[in-house]
Protein backbone atom coordinates (compact mmCIF):
# COMPACT_ATOMS: atom_id res chain seq x y z
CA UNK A 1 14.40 36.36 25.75
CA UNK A 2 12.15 38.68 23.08
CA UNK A 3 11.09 41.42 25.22
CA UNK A 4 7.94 43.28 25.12
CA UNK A 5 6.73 45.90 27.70
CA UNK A 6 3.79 43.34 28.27
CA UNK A 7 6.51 40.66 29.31
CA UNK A 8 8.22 43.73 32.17
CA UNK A 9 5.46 44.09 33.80
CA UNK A 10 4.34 40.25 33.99
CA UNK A 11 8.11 39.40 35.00
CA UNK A 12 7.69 37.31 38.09
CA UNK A 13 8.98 34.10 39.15
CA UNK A 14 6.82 31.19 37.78
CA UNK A 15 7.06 29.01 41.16
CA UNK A 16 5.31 32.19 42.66
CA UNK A 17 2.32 32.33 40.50
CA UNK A 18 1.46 29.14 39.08
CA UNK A 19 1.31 27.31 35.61
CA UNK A 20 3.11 28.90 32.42
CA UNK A 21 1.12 30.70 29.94
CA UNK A 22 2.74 31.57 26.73
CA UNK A 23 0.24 33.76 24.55
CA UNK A 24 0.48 34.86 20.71
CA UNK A 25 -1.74 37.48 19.89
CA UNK A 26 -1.08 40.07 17.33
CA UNK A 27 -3.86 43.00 18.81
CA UNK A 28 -2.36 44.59 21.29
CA UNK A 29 -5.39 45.30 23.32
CA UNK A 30 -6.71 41.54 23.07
CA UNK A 31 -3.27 40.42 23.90
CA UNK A 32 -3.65 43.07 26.94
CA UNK A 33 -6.69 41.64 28.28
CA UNK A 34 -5.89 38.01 28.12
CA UNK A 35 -2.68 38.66 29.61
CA UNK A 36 -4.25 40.28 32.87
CA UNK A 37 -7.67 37.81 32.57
CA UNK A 38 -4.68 35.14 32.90
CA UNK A 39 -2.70 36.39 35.17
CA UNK A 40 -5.60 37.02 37.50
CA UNK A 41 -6.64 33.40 37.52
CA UNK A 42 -3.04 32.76 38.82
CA UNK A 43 -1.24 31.97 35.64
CA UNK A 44 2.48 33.07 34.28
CA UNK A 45 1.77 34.71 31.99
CA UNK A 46 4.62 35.72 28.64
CA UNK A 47 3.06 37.79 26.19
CA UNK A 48 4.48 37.52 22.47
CA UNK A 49 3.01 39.25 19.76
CA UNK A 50 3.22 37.22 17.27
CA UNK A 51 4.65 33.49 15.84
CA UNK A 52 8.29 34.79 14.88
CA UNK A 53 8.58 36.14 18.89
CA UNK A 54 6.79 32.91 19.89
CA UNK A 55 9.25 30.66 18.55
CA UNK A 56 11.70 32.71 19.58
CA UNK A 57 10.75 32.09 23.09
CA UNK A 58 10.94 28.58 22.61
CA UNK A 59 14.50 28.41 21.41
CA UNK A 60 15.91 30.18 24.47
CA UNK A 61 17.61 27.96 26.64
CA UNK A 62 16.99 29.05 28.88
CA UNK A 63 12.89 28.90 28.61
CA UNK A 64 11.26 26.62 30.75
């Protein structure tokens, strides 16, 4: 999968935490926030920063 640091520490079993969140935003800091807003209303949360890593996600086979 395209790897950030953001992704590491968000790296937790979905079935654990709740609904799938994949977010594409470019500013690091907004992308930051929203991640942890997210993840603190119980969401999955995978970080991307941008529509190349997005889609990128997407054709993993792995990606749910």
């Amino acid at each position: 999968m395209v790897g950030t640091d953001d992704q590491a520490e968000q790296a937790a079993p979905a079935e654990e935490i709740g609904p799938r969140v994949l977010l594409a935003e470019d500013d690091n800091e907004m992308r930051t926030l929203l991640t942890e807003e997210l993840f603190a209303a119980g969401y999955h949360v995978i970080p991307v920063r941008n529509g190349k890593e997005l889609l990128a996600c997407l054709r993993q086979p792995n990606f749910p």
